[in-house]
C-alpha atoms as a PDB file:
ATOM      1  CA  UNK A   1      43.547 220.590  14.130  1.00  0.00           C
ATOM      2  CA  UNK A   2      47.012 220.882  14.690  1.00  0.00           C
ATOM      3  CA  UNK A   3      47.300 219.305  17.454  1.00  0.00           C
ATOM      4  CA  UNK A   4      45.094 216.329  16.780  1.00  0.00           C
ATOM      5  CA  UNK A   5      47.592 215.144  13.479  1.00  0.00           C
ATOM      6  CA  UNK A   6      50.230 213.977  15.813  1.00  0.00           C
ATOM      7  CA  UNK A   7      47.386 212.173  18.602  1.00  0.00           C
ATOM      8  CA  UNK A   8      45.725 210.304  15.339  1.00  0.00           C
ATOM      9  CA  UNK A   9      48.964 209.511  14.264  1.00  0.00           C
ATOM     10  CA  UNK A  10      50.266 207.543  17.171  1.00  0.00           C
ATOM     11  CA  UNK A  11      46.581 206.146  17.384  1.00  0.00           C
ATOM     12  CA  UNK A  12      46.643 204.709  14.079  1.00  0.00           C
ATOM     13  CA  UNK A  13      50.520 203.218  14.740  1.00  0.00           C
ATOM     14  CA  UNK A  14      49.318 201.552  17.853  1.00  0.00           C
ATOM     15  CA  UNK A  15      46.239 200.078  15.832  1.00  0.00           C
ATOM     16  CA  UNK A  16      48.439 199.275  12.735  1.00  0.00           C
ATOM     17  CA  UNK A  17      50.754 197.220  15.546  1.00  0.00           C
ATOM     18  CA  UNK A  18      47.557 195.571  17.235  1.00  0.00           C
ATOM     19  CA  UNK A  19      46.200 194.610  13.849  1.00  0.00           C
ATOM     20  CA  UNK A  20      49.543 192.907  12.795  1.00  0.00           C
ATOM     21  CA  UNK A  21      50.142 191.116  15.767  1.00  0.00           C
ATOM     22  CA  UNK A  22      46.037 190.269  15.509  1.00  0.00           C
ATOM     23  CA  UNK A  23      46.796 188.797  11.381  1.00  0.00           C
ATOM     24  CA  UNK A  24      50.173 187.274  12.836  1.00  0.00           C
ATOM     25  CA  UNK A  25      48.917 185.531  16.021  1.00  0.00           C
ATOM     26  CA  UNK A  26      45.392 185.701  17.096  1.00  0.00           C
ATOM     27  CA  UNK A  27      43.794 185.198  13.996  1.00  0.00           C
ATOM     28  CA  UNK A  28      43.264 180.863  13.431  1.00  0.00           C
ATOM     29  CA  UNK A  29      45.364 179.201  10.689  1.00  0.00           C
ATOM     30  CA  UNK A  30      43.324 177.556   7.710  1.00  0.00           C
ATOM     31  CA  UNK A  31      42.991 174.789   6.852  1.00  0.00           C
ATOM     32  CA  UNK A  32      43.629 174.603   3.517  1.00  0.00           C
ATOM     33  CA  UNK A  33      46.127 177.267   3.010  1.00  0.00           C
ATOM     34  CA  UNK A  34      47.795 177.408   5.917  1.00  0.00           C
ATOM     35  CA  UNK A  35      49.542 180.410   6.927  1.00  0.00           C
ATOM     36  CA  UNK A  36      49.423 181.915   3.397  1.00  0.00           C
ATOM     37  CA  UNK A  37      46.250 182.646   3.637  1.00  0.00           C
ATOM     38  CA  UNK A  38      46.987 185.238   6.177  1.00  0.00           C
ATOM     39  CA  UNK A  39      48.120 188.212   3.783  1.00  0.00           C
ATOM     40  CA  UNK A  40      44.036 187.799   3.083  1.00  0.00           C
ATOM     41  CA  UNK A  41      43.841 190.181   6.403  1.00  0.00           C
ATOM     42  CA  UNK A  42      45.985 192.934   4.347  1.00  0.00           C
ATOM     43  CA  UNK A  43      44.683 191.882   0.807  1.00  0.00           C
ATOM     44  CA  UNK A  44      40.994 192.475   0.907  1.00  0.00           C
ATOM     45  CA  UNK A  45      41.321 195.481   3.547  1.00  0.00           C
ATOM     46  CA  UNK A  46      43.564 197.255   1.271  1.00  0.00           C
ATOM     47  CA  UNK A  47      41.032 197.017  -1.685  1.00  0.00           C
ATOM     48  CA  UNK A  48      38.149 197.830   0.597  1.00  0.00           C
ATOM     49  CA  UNK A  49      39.878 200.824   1.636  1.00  0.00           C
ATOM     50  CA  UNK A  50      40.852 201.349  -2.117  1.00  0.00           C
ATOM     51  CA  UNK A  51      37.183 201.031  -3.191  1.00  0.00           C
ATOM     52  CA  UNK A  52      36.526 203.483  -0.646  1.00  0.00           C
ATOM     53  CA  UNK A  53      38.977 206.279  -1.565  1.00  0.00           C
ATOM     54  CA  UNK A  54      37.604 205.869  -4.861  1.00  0.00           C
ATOM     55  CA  UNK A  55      33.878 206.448  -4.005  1.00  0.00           C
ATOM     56  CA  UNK A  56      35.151 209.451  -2.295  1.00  0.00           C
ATOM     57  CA  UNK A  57      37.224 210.891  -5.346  1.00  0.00           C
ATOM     58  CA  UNK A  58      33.676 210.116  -7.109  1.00  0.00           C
ATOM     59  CA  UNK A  59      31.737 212.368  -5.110  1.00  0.00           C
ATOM     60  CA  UNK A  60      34.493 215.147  -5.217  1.00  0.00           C
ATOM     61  CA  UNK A  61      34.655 214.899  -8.620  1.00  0.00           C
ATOM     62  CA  UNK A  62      31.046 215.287  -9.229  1.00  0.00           C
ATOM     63  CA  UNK A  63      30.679 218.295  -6.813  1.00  0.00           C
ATOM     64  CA  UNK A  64      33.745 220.111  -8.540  1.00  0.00           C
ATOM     65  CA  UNK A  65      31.713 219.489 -11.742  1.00  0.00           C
ATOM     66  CA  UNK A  66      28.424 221.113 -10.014  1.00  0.00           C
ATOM     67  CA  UNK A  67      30.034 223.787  -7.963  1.00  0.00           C
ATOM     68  CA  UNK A  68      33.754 224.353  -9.306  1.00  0.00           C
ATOM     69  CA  UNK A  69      35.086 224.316  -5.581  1.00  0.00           C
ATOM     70  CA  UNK A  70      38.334 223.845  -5.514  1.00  0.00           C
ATOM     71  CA  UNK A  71      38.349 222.539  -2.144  1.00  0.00           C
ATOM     72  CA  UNK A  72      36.586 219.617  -3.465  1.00  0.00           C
ATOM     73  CA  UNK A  73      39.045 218.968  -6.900  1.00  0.00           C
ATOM     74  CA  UNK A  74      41.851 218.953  -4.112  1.00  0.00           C
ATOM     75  CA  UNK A  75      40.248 215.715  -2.411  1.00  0.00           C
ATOM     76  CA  UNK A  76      39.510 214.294  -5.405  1.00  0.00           C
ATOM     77  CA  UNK A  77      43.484 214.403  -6.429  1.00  0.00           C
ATOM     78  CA  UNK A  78      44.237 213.748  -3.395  1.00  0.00           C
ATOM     79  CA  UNK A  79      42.104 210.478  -2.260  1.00  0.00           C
ATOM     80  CA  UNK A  80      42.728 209.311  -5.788  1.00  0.00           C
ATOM     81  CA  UNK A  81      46.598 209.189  -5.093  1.00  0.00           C
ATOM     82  CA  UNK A  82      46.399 207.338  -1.789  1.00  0.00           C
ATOM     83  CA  UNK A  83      43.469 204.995  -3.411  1.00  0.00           C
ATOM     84  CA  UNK A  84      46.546 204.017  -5.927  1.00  0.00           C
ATOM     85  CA  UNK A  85      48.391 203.394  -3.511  1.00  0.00           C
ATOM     86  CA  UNK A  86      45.990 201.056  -2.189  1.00  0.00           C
ATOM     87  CA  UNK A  87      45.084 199.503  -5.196  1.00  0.00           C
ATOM     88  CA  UNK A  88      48.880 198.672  -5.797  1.00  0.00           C
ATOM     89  CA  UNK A  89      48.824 197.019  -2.327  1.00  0.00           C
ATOM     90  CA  UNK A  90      46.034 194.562  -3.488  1.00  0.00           C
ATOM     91  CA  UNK A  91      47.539 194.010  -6.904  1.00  0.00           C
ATOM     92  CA  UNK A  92      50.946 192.559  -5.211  1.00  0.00           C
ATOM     93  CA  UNK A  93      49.433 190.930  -2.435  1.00  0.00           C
ATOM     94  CA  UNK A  94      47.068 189.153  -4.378  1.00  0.00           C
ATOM     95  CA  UNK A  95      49.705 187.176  -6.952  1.00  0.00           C
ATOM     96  CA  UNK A  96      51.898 186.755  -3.674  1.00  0.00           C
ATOM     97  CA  UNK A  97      48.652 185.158  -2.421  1.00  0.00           C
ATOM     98  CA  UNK A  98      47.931 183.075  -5.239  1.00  0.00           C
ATOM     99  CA  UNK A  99      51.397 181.568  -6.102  1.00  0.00           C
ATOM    100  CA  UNK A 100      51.640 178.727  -3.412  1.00  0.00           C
ATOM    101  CA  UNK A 101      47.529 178.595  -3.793  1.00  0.00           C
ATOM    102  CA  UNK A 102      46.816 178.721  -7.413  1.00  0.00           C
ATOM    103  CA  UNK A 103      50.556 177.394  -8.345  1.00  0.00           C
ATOM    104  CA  UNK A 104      50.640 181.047 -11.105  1.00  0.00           C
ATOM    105  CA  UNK A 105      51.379 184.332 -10.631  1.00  0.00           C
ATOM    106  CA  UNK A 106      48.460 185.386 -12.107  1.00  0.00           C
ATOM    107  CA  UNK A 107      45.224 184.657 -14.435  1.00  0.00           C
ATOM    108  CA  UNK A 108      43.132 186.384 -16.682  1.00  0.00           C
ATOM    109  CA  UNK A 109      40.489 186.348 -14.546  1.00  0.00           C
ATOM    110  CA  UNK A 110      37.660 188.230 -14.272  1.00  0.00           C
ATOM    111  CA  UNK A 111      37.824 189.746 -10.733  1.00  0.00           C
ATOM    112  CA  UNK A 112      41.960 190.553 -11.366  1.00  0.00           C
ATOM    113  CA  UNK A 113      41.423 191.814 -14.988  1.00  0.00           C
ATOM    114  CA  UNK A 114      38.773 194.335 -13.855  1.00  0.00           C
ATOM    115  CA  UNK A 115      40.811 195.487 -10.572  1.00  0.00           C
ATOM    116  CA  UNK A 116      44.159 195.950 -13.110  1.00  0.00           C
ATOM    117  CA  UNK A 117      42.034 197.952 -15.494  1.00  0.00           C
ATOM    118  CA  UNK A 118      40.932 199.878 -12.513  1.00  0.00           C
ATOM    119  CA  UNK A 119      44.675 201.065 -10.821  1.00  0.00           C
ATOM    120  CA  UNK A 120      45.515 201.880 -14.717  1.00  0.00           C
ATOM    121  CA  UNK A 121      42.482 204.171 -15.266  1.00  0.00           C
ATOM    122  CA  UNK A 122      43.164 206.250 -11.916  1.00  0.00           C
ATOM    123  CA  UNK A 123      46.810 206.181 -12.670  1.00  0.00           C
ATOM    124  CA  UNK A 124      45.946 207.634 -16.044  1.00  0.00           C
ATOM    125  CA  UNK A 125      44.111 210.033 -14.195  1.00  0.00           C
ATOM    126  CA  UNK A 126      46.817 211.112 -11.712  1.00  0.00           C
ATOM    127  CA  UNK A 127      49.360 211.454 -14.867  1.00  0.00           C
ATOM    128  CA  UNK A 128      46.394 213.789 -16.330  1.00  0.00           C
ATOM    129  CA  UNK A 129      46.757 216.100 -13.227  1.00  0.00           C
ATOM    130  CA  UNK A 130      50.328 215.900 -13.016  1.00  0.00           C
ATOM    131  CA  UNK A 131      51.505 216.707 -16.497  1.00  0.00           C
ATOM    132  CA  UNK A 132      49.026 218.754 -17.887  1.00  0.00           C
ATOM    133  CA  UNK A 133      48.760 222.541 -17.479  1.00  0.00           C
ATOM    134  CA  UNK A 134      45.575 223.318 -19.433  1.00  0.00           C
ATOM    135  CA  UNK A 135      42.427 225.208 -17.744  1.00  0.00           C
ATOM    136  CA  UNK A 136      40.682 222.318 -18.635  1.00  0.00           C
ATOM    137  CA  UNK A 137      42.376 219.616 -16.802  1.00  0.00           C
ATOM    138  CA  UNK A 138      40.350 219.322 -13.364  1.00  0.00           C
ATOM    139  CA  UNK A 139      37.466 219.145 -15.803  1.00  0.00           C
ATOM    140  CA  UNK A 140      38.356 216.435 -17.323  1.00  0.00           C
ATOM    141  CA  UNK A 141      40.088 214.486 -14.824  1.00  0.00           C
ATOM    142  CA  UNK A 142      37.072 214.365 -12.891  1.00  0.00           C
ATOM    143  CA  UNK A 143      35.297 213.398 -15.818  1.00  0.00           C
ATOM    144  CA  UNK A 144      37.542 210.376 -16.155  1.00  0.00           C
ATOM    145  CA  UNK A 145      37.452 209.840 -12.306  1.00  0.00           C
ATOM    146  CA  UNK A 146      33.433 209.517 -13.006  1.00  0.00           C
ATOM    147  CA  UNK A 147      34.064 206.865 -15.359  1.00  0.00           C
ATOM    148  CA  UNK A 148      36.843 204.959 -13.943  1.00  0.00           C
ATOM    149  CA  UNK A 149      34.142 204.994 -10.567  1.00  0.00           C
ATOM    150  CA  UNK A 150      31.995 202.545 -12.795  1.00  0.00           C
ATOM    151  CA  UNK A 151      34.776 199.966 -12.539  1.00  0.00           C
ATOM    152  CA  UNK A 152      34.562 199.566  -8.914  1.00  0.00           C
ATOM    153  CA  UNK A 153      31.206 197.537  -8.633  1.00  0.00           C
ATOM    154  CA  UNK A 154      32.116 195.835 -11.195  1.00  0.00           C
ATOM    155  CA  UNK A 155      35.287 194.685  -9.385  1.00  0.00           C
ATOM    156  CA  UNK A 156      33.059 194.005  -6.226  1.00  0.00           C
ATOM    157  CA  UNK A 157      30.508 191.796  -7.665  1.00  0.00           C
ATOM    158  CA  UNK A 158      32.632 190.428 -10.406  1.00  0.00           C
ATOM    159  CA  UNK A 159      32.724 187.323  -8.090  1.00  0.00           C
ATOM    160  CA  UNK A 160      29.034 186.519  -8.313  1.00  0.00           C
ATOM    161  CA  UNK A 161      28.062 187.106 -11.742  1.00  0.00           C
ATOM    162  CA  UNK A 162      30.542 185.312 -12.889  1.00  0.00           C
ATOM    163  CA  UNK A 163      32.620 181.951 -12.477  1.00  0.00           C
ATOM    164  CA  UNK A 164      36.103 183.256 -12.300  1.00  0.00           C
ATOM    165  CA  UNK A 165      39.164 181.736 -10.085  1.00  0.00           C
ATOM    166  CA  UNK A 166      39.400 183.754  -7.431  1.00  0.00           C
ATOM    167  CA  UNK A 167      37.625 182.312  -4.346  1.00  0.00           C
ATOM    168  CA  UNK A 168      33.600 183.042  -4.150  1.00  0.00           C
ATOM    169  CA  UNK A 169      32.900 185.802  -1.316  1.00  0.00           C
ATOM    170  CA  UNK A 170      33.268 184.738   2.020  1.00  0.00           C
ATOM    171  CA  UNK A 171      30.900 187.208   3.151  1.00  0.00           C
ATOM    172  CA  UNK A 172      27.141 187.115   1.524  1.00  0.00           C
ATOM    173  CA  UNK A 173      26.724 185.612  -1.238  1.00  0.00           C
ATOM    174  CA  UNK A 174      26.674 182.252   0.707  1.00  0.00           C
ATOM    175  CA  UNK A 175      29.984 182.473   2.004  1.00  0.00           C
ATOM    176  CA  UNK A 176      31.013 181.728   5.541  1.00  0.00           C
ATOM    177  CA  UNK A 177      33.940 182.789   7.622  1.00  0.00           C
ATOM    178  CA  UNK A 178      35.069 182.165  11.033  1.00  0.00           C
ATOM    179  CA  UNK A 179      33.837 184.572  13.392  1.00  0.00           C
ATOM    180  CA  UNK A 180      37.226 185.690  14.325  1.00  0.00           C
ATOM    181  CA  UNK A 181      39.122 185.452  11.238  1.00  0.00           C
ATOM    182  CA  UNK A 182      36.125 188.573  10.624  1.00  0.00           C
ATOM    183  CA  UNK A 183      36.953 189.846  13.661  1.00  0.00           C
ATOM    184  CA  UNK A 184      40.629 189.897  12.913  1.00  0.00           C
ATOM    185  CA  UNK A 185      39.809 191.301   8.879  1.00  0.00           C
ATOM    186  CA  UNK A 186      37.379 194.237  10.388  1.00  0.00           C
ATOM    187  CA  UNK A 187      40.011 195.145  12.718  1.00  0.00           C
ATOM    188  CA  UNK A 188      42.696 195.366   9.949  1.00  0.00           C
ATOM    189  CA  UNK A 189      40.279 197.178   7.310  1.00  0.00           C
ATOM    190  CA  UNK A 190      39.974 200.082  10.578  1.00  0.00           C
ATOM    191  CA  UNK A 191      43.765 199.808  11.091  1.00  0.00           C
ATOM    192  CA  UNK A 192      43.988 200.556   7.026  1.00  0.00           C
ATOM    193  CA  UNK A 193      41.291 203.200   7.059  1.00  0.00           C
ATOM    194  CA  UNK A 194      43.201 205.312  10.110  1.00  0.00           C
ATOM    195  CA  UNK A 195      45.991 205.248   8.428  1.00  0.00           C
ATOM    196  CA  UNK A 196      44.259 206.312   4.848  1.00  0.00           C
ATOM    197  CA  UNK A 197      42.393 209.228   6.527  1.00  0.00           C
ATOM    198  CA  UNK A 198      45.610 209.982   7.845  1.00  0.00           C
ATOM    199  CA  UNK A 199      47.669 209.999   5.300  1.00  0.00           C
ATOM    200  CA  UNK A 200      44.662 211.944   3.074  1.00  0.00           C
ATOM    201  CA  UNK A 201      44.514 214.444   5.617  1.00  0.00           C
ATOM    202  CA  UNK A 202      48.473 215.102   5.665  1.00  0.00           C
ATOM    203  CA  UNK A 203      48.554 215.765   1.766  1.00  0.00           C
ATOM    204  CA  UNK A 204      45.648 217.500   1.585  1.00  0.00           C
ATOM    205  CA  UNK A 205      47.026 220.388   3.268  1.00  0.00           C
ATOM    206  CA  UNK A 206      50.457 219.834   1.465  1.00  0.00           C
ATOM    207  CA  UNK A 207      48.087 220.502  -1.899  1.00  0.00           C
ATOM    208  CA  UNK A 208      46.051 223.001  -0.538  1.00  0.00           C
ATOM    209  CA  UNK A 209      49.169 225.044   0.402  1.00  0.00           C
ATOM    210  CA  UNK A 210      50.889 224.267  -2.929  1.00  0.00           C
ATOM    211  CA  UNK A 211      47.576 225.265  -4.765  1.00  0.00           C
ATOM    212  CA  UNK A 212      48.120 228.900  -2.593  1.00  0.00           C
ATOM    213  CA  UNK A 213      51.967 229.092  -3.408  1.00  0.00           C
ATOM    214  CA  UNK A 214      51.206 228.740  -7.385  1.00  0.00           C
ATOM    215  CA  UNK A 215      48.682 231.594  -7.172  1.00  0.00           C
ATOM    216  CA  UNK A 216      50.522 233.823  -5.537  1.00  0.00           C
ATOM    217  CA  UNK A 217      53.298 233.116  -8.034  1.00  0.00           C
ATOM    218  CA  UNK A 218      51.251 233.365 -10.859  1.00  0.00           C
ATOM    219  CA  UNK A 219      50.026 236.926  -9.130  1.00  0.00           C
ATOM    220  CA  UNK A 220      53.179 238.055  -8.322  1.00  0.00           C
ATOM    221  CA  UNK A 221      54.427 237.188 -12.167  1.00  0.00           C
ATOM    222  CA  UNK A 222      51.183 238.881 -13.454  1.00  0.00           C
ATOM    223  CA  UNK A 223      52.093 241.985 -11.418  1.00  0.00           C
ATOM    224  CA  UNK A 224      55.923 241.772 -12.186  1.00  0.00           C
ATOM    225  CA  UNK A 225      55.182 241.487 -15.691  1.00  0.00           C
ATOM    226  CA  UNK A 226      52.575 244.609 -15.908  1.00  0.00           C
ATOM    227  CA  UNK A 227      54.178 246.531 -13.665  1.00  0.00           C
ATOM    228  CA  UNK A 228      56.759 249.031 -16.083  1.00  0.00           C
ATOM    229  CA  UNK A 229      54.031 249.365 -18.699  1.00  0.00           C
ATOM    230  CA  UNK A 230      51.690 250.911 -15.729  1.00  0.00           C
ATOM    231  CA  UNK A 231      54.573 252.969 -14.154  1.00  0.00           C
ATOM    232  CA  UNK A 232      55.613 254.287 -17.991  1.00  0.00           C
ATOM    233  CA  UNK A 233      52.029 254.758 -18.789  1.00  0.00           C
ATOM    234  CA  UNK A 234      52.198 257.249 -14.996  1.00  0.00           C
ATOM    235  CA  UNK A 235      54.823 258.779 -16.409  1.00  0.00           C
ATOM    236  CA  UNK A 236      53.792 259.924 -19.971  1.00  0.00           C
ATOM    237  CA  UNK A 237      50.301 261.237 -18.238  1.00  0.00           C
ATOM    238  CA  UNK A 238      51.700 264.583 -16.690  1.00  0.00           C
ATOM    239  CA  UNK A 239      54.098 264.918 -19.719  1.00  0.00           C
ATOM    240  CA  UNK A 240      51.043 265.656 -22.228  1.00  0.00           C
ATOM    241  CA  UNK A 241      48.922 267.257 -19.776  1.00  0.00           C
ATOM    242  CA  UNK A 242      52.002 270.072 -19.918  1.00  0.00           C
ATOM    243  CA  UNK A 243      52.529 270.159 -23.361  1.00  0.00           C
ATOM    244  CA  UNK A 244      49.074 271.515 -23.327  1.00  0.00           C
END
């Protein structure tokens, strides 16, 4: 495994390059937009690959629930950290984005509302992990992650149940797209999910080996801090055996 990391990691930096010189150059301008419109090949793969660090934090969270496997509340924390990051990405882009289109910074809207509600409930539950110390807290965290989970098809489909200002979906939903603008957006969104798995993989082992270190501190401490009682109570034992 070892010796994959570094292989995947200068795959995914060759397909990171490709995909920006795909967004940059291959991909056609349009028509209406212009050039703007090409951050849309690092906007919506960004929240797919958001969407889909969050579906896995979901299922993590729900099998630490069932089984109490730490293995799994480790994922969880850690694909709900690099989803956030993710989720930022589409929350600037996206008022970058809409500036020259819309002529504001940002709306109300349905579709943005939903996706800002979303980053601040997994935030919330990234400050849970980090700043409480109760036995509880995995517990609950993945109880929140459960319910800030429901937000994400509602973010998806927020486009066509309701009339909102943010463009109708280019795919389904009636929606059209030049074959290789989705050639170009496909491209990105594997680009994005490389370099997600990537970075997952990286700091799961950093928590995994952090998780280790705080047990054996909290072993070590246990030990220190029971060790002279056990060596006194050694010590008294032959002392009244000889008095009798």
């Amino acid at each position: 495994m070892k010796r994959a990391f570094p292989i995947l990691a200068v795959v995914t930096a060759l397909l990171l390059a490709y995909a920006l010189y795909q967004a940059l150059v291959v991909a056609p301008t349009e028509q209406t937009m212009g050039d703007v419109q090409r951050i849309f090949y690092y906007h919506v793969p960004s929240a797919w690959t958001a969407f889909l660090l969050f579906m896995i934090n979901l299922v993590a969270s729900v099998v630490y629930l069932v089984r109490r496997n730490p293995k799994a509340d480790a994922l969880a924390v850690v694909s709900a950290e690099v989803g956030v990051v993710f989720c930022t990405v589409v929350l600037v882009t996206g008022p970058i984005w809409a500036r020259p289109v819309w002529g504001i910074w940002w709306t109300w809207d349905v579709r943005l509302t939903t996706t800002l509600v979303l980053w601040l409930i997994y935030v919330s539950y990234l400050v849970l992990r980090r700043f409480s110390d109760s036995a509880q807290t995995p517990v609950l965290a993945a109880a929140l992650a459960i319910f800030g989970a429901l937000d994400v098809p509602l973010v998806y489909f927020s486009i066509w149940f309701f009339r909102t200002q943010h463009p109708q979906p280019v795919i389904g939903g009636g929606g059209s797209i030049d074959p290789r603008m989705m050639h170009v957006l496909l491209f990105n969104w594997l680009a994005f999910s490389c370099f997600a798995f990537l970075v997952c993989w990286l700091r799961y082992r950093l928590e995994r080996l952090q998780r280790e270190v705080e047990e054996a501190q909290a072993l070590e401490s246990l030990l220190g801090a029971g060790g002279p009682s056990i060596q006194s109570a050694k010590a008294k034992v032959p002392l009244s055996r000889g008095a009798k």
